[in-house]
Protein backbone atom coordinates (compact mmCIF):
# COMPACT_ATOMS: atom_id res chain seq x y z
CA UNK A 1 -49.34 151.95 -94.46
CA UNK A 2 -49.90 153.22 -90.78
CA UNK A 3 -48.82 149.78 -89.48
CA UNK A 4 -45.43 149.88 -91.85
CA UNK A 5 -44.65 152.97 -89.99
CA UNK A 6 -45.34 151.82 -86.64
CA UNK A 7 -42.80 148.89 -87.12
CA UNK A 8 -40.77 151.08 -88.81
CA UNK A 9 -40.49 153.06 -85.99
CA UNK A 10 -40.46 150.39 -83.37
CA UNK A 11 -37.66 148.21 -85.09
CA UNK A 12 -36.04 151.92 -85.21
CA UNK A 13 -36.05 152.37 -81.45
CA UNK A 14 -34.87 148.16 -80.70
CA UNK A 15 -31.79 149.39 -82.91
CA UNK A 16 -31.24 152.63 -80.72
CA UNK A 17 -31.49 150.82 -77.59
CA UNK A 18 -29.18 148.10 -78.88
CA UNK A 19 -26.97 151.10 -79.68
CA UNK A 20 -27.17 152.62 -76.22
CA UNK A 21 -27.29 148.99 -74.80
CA UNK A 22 -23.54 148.75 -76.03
CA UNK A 23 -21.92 152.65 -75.61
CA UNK A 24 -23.29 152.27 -72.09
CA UNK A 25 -21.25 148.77 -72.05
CA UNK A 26 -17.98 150.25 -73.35
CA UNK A 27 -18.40 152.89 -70.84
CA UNK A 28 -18.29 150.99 -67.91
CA UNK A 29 -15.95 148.54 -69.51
CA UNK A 30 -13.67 151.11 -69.88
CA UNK A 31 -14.48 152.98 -66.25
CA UNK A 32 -13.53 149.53 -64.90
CA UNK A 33 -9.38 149.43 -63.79
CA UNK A 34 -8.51 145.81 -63.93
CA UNK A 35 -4.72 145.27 -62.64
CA UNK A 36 -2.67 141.75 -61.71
CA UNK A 37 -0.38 141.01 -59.05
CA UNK A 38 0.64 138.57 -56.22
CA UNK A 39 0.23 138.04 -53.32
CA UNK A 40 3.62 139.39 -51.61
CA UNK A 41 5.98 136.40 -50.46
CA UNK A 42 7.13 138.25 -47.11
CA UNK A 43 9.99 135.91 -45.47
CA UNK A 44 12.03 135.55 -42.62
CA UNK A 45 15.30 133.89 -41.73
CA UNK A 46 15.28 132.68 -38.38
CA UNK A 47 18.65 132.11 -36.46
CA UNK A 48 20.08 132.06 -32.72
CA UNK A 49 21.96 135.47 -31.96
CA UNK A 50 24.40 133.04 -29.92
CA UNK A 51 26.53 130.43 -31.39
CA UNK A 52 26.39 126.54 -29.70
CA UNK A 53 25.49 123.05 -30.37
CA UNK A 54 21.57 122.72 -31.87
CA UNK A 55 19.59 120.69 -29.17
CA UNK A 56 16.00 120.30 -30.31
CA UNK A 57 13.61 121.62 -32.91
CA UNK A 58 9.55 121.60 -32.27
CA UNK A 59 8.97 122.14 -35.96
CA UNK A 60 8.97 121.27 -39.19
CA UNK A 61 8.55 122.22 -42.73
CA UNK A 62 4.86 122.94 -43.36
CA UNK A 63 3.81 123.56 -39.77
CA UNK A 64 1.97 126.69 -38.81
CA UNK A 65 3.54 128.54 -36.33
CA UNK A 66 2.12 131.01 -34.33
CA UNK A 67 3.98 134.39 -32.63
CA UNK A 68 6.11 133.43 -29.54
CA UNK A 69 6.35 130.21 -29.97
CA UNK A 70 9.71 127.99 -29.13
CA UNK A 71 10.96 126.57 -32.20
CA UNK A 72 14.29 125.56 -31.39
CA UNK A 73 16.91 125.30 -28.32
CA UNK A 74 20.49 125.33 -28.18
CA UNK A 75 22.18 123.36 -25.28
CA UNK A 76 22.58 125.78 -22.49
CA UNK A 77 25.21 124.32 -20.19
CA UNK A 78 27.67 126.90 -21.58
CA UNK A 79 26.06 129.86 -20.84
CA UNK A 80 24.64 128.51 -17.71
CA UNK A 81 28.21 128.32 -16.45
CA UNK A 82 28.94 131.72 -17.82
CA UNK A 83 25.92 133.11 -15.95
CA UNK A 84 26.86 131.80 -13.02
CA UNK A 85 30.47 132.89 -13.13
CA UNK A 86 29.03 136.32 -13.65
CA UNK A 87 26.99 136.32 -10.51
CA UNK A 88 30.00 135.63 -8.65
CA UNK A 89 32.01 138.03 -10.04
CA UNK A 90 29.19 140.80 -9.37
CA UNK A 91 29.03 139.82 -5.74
CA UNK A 92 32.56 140.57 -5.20
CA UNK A 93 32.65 143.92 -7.24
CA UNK A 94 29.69 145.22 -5.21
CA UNK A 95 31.23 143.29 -1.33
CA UNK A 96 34.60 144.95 -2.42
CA UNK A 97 32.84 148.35 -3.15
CA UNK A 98 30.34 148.23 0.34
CA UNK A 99 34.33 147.48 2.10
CA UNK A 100 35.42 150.71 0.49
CA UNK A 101 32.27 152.80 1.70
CA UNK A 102 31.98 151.69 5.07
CA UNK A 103 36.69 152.54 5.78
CA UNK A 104 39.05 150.72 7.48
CA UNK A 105 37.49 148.93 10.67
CA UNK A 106 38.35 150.05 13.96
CA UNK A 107 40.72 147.18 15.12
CA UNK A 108 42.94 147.69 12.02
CA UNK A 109 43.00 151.46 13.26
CA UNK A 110 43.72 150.86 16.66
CA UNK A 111 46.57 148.66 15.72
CA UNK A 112 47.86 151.27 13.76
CA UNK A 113 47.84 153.77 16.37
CA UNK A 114 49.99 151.18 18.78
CA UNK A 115 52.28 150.75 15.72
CA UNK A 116 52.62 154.41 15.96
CA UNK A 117 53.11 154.20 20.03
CA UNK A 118 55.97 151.57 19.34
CA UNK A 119 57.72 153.55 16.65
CA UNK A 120 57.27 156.68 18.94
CA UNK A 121 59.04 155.31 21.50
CA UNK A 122 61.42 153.59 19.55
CA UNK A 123 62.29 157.08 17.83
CA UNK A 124 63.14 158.67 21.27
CA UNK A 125 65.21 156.80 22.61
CA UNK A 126 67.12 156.73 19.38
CA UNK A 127 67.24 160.53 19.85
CA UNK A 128 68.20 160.30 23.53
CA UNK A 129 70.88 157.78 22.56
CA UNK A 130 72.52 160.28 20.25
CA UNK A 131 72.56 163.73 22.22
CA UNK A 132 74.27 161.19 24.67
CA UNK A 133 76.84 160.09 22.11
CA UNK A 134 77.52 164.07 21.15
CA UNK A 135 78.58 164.78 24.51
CA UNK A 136 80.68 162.08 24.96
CA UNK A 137 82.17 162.76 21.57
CA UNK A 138 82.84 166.62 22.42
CA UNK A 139 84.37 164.88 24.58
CA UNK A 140 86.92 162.83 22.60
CA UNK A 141 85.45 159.69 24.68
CA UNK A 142 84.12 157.96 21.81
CA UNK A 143 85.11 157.59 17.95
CA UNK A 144 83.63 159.36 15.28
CA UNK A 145 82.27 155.91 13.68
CA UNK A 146 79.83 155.31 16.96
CA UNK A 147 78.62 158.90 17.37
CA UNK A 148 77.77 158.57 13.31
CA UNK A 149 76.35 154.69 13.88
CA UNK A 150 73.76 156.29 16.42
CA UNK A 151 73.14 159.13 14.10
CA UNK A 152 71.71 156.38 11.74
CA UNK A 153 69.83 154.65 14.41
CA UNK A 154 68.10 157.74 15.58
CA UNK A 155 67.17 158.19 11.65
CA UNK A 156 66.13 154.59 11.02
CA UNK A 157 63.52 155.37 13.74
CA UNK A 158 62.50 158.37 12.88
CA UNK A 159 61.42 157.10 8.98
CA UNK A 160 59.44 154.63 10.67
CA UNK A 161 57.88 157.00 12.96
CA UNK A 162 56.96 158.75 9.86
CA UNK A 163 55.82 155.59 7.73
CA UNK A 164 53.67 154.51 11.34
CA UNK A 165 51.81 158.02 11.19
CA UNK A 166 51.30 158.02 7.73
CA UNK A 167 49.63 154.29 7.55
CA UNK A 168 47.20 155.55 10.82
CA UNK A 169 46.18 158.81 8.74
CA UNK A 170 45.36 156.42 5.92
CA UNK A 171 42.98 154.01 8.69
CA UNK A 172 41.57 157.38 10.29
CA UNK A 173 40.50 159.09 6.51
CA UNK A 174 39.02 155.62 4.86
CA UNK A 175 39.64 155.09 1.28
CA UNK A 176 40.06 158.21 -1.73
CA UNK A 177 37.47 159.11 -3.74
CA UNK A 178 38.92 158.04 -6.59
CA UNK A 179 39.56 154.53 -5.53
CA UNK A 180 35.48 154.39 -4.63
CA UNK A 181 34.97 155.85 -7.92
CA UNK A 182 36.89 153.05 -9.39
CA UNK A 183 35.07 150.08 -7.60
CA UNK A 184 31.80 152.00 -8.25
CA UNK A 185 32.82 151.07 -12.45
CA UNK A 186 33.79 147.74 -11.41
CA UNK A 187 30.36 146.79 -10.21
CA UNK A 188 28.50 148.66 -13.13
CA UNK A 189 30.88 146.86 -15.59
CA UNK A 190 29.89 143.31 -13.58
CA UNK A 191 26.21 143.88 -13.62
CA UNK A 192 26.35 144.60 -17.61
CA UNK A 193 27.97 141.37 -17.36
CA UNK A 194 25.09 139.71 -15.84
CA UNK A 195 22.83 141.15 -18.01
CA UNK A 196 25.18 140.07 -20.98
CA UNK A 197 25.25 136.79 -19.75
CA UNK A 198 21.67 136.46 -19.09
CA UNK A 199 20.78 137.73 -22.78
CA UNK A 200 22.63 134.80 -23.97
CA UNK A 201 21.30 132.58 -21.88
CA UNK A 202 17.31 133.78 -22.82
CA UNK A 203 18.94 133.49 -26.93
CA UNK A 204 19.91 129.58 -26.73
CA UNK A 205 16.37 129.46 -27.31
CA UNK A 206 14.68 130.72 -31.17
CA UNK A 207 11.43 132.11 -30.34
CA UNK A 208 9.23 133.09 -34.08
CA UNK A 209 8.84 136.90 -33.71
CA UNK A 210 5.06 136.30 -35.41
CA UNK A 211 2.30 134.36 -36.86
CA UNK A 212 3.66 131.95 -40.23
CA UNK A 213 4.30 128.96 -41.83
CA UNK A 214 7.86 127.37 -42.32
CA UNK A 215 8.85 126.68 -45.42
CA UNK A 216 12.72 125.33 -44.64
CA UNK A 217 14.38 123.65 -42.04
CA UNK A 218 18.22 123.86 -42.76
CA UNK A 219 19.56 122.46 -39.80
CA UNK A 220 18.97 119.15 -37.68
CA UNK A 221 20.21 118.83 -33.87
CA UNK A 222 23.56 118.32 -32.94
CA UNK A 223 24.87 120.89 -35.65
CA UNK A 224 27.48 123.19 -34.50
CA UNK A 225 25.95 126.63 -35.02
CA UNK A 226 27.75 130.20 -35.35
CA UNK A 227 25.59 132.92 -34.34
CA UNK A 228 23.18 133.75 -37.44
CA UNK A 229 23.83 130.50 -39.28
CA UNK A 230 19.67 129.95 -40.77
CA UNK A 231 17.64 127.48 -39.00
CA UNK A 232 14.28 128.11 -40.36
CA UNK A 233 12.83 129.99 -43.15
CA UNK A 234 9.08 131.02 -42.42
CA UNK A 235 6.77 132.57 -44.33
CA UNK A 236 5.19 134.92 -42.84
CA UNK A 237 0.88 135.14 -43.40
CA UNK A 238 -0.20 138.46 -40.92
CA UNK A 239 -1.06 141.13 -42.53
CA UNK A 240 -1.69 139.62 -46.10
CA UNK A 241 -0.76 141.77 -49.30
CA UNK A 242 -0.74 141.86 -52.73
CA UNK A 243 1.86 143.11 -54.90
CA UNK A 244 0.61 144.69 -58.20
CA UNK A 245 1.96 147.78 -60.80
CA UNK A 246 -0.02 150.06 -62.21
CA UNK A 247 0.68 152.65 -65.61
CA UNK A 248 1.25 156.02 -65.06
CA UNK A 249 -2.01 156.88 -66.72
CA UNK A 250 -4.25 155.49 -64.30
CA UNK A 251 -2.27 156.47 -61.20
CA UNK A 252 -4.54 158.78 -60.27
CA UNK A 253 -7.06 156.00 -59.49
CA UNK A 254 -4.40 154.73 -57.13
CA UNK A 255 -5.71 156.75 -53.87
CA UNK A 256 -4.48 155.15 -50.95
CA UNK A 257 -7.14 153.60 -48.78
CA UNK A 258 -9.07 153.10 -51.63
CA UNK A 259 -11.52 149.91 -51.96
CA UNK A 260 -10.10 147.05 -54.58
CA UNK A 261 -11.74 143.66 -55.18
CA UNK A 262 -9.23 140.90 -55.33
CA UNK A 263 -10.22 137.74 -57.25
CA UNK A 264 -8.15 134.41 -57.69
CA UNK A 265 -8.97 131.76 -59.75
CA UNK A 266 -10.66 129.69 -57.13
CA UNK A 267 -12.94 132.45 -56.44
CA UNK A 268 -13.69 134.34 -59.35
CA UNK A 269 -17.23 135.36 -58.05
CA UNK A 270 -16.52 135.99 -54.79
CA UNK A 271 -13.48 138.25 -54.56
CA UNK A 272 -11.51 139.61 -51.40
CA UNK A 273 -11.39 143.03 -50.09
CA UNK A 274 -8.42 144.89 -49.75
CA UNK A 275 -7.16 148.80 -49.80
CA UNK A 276 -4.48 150.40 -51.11
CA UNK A 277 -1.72 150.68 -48.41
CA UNK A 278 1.30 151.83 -50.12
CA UNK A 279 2.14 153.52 -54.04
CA UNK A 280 5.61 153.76 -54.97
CA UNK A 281 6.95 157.54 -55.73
CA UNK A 282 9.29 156.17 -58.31
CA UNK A 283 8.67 154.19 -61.36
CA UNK A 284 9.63 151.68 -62.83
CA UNK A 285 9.51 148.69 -66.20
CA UNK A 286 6.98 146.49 -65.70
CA UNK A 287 8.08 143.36 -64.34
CA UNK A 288 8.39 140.20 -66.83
CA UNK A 289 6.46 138.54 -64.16
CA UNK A 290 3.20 140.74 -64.66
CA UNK A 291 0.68 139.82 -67.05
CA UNK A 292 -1.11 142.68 -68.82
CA UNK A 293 -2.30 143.83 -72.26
CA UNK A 294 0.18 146.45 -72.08
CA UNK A 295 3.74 146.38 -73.16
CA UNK A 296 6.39 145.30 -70.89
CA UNK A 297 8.38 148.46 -71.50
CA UNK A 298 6.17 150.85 -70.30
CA UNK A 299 6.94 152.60 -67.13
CA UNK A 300 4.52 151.52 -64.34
CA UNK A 301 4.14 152.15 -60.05
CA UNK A 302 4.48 149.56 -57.90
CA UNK A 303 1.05 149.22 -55.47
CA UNK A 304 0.53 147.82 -51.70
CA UNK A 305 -3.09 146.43 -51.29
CA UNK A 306 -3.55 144.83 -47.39
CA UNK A 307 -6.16 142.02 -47.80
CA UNK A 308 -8.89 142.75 -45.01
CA UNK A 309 -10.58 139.46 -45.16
CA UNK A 310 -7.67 137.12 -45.95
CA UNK A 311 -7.98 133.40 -45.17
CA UNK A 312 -6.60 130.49 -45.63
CA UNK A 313 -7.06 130.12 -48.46
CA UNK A 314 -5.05 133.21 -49.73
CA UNK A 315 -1.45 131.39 -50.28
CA UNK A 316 1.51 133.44 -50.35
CA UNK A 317 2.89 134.06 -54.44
CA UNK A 318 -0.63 133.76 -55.70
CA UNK A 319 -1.77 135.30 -59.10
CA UNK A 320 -4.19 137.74 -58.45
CA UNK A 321 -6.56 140.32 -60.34
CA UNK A 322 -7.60 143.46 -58.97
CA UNK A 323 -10.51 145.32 -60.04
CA UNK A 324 -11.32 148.90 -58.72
CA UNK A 325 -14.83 150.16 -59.18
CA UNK A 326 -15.87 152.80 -61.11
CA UNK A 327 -15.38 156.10 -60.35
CA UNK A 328 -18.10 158.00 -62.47
């Protein structure tokens, strides 16, 4: 009878354990937040800024490429010749400017000071002339058409006396502000040239702006290119992420720079680590391209997770699930 109770008792405590066993299993099944997503296909169209003929391309589709690199060239001759033609016109724009600082040199002045001599002398014996003619014409010796023909002589002279003195005064002062002012803006409006010219220049060749893999190639060499027309398509691979969405009742588990475990189905014991970069402040329907128990109407946030120990094996539009740990 003892022994009935003792098995009694012992078969009781197997059945509370099993009991336990399986609440303490729906527990942590339950503390567990599972989540899918992708990884985030993050692309880039790659184009010259400048329009020309395509010369070469280093790559094709499939190739790595890494950030820096020359993928493509345009053929340069065109904005060679532009660059050039920009020097020259710089050169002149800052030699006419460095003519306007320095004045007049002294030769041109000292030819304008004989001009004014000439004229000088010219102009008084115009002026003697005609105090000679009035007399004679008090006089009645001479018509009225000579004494008025050497009143024009005497102030044909005179004007150019004037003009003479005017032109040294111009020599003697050097140029006006305002015309140095206005060579001053042609030389800053050549140099942006040259810089113009040689940022062209630098964009006939397509240089990937980081670390990818190209997935197109749209053109082939000799094309006639406007500026922007796609040449490659790469996909870019630094920093990794993964896309996922997550309902509105376990958003609060969603603390950015929290710890998730990413698993593909390659490596479904030995996930990836990741944290939570980025949760949208909006929501939104669940994407038809998200697979969860839930339905597809419900209202969910859209996550960031950066992959901390991506590799290569980590492709870009891969299915992946997320699993947070527990939080009790």
């Amino acid at each position: 009878m003892k022994t009935k109770k003792v098995s009694l008792f012992i078969i009781l405590m197997i059945i509370i354990g099993i009991v336990a066993g399986i609440y303490y299993y729906e527990e942590n099944k339950e503390s567990e937040l599972v989540l899918y997503g992708n990884v985030d296909i993050r692309t880039v169209n790659l184009s010259f800024r400048v329009a020309g003929r395509l010369d070469t391309l280093q790559v094709d589709e499939g190739a790595p490429v890494q950030k820096g690199q020359l993928l493509g060239k345009l053929d340069d001759a065109p904005y060679r010749n532009a660059l050039n033609k920009a020097y020259g016109e710089r050169d002149s724009a800052i030699a006419s400017l460095a003519l306007m600082e320095a004045g007049y040199r002294t030769e041109e002045i000292a030819q304008a000071q004989s001009d004014v001599s000439l004229k000088q002398a010219a102009w008084q014996y115009a002026e003697n002339f005609y105090k000679r003619q009035q007399d004679l014409a008090n006089r009645k010796a001479i018509s009225a058409n000579e004494l008025d023909s050497a009143r024009n002589n005497r102030n044909q002279a005179a004007a150019a006396l004037k003009a003479a003195q005017d032109k040294l005064n111009q020599y003697q002062n050097g140029y006006r502000k305002e015309d140095i002012d206005a060579a001053k803006g042609q030389v800053m409006q050549a140099k942006a040239a040259v810089a113009q010219a040689e940022l062209n220049l630098q964009d006939t060749q397509l240089i990937s702006p980081s670390q990818g893999t190209v997935l197109t190639r749209a053109v082939e060499p000799g094309t006639i290119l406007s500026a922007g027309s796609p040449v490659f398509t790469v996909s870019l691979t630094n920093p990794v992420w993964v896309r996922a969405y997550i309902s509105e009742t376990h958003l609060s588990e969603a603390v950015p720079n929290r710890e998730v475990y990413l698993y593909t189905d390659g490596r479904k014991d030995k996930p990836y680590h990741g944290t939570i970069g980025f949760v949208s402040p909006t929501a939104e329907f669940t994407p038809k391209s998200v697979e969860t128990p839930e339905l597809r109407t419900d209202l969910v946030y859209r996550l960031r997770v950066v992959v901390t120990d991506a590799d290569d094996a980590l492709r870009q539009g891969m299915p992946v699930t997320l699993k947070f740990a527990s939080s009790h």
